[in-house]
Structures are given as C-alpha cells and as structure tokens.
Protein backbone atom coordinates (compact mmCIF):
# COMPACT_ATOMS: atom_id res chain seq x y z
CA UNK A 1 91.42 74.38 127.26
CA UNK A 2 89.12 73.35 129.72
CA UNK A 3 87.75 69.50 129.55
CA UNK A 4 84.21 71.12 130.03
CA UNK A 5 85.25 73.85 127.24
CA UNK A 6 86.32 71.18 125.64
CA UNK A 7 82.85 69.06 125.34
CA UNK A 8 80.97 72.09 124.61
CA UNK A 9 82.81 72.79 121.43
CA UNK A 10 82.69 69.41 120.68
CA UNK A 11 78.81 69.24 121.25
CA UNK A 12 78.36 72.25 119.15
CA UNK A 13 80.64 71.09 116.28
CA UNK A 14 78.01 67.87 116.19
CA UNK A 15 74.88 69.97 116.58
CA UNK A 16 76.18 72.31 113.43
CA UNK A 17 76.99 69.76 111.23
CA UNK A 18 73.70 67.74 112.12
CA UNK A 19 71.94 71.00 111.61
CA UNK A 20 73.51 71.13 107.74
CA UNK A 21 72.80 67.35 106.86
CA UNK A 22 68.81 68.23 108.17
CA UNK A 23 68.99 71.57 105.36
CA UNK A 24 70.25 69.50 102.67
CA UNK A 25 67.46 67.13 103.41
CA UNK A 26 64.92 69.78 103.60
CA UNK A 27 66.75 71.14 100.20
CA UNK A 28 65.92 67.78 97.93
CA UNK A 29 62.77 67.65 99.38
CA UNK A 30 61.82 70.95 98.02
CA UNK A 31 63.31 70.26 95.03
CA UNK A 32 61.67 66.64 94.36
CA UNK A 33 58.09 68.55 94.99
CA UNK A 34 58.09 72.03 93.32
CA UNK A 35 61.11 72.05 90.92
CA UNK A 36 62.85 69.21 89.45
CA UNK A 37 62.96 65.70 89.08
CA UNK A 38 65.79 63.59 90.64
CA UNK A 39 67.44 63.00 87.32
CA UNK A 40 67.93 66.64 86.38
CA UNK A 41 71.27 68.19 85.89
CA UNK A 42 70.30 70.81 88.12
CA UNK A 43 69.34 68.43 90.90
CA UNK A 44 72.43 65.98 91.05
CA UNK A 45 74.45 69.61 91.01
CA UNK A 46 72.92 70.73 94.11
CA UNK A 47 73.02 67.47 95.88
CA UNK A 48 76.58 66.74 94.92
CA UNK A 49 77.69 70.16 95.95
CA UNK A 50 75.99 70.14 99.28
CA UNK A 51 77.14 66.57 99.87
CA UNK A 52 80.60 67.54 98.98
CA UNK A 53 80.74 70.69 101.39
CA UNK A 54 79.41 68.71 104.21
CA UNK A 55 81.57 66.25 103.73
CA UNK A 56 83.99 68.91 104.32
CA UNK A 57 82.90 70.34 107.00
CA UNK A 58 82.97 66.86 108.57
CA UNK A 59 86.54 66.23 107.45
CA UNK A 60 87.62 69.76 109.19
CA UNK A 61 85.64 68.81 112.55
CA UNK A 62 87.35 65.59 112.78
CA UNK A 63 90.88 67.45 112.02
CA UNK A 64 90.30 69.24 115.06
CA UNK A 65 89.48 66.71 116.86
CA UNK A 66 85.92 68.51 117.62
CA UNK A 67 83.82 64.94 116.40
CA UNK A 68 84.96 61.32 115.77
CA UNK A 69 85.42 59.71 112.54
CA UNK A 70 82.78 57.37 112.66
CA UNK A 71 80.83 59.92 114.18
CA UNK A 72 81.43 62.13 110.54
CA UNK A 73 80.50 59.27 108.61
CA UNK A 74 77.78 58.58 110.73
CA UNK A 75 76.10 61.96 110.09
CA UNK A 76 76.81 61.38 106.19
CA UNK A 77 75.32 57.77 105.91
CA UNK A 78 72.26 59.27 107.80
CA UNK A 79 71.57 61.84 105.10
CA UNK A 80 72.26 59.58 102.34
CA UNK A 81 69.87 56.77 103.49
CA UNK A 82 67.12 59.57 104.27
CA UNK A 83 67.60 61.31 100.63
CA UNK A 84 67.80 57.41 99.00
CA UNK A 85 64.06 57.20 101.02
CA UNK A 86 63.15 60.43 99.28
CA UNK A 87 64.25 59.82 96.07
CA UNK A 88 62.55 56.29 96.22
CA UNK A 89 59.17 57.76 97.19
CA UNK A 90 59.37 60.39 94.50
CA UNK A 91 59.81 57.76 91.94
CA UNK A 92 57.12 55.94 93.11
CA UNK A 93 54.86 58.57 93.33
C-alpha cells in the first residue's frame, strides 16, 4: 500500500469515527429535550449501547493500525466530557 494510500485511509478512519461520537452527541441531546430524562432506563440503554459500539469501532481502527490508541481514547473522552456537559445542564435546567 501506498504511504499516501496509506494516510488517506487513516484520515478517513478518524473522520468516521469522529463523525459517530458527533451522532451520539446529537442522539442524548434529543433525548434530554423531547423524550426522556437522563435517569431513564431507556436513556442509559441507548447511551451505553452507542458508547459500547463506538468503542468498538475504535478498538477495530486501532487493530488495523488505521488510528492511534490515544488517538481512540481521545475521541471517547471527548464525547464523554461533552455528554457529562449535557447531562449537567439538563439537570440544572
């Protein structure tokens, strides 16, 4: 493979999974405005599911070599800050 080849699937392995943390952002905040509150069943489902697939997805990117480890847990300490944020200013709402 190409070094260039290479960088691009690397690039676009980084852009997906950064792409996926941003929907499960945009998929609490949803939730904490029209649906559910953050200690429903429901709610903790979701998030834990969608955490857990990422995480994943993540852990099969860095297999291949297509992202760094820190760079995985980078994108996964991201989202969880952002959705502690959200789940702070719905409970102080």
């Amino acid at each position: 493979m190409e070094h260039t080849e290479e960088q691009t699937y690397q690039q676009k392995a980084l852009e997906l999974l950064q792409a996926d943390a941003v929907k499960i952002e945009q998929l609490i905040k949803v939730q904490m405005d029209h649906l559910t509150l953050p200690s429903c069943p429901l709610y903790e489902e979701v998030l834990d599911t969608q955490m857990f697939g990422l995480s994943k997805e993540i852990d099969f990117a860095t297999k291949l070599g297509l992202i760094g480890r820190e760079e995985g847990k980078a994108i996964l300490d991201t989202l969880e800050k952002k959705l502690s944020l959200l789940h702070e200013a719905y409970t102080n709402k």
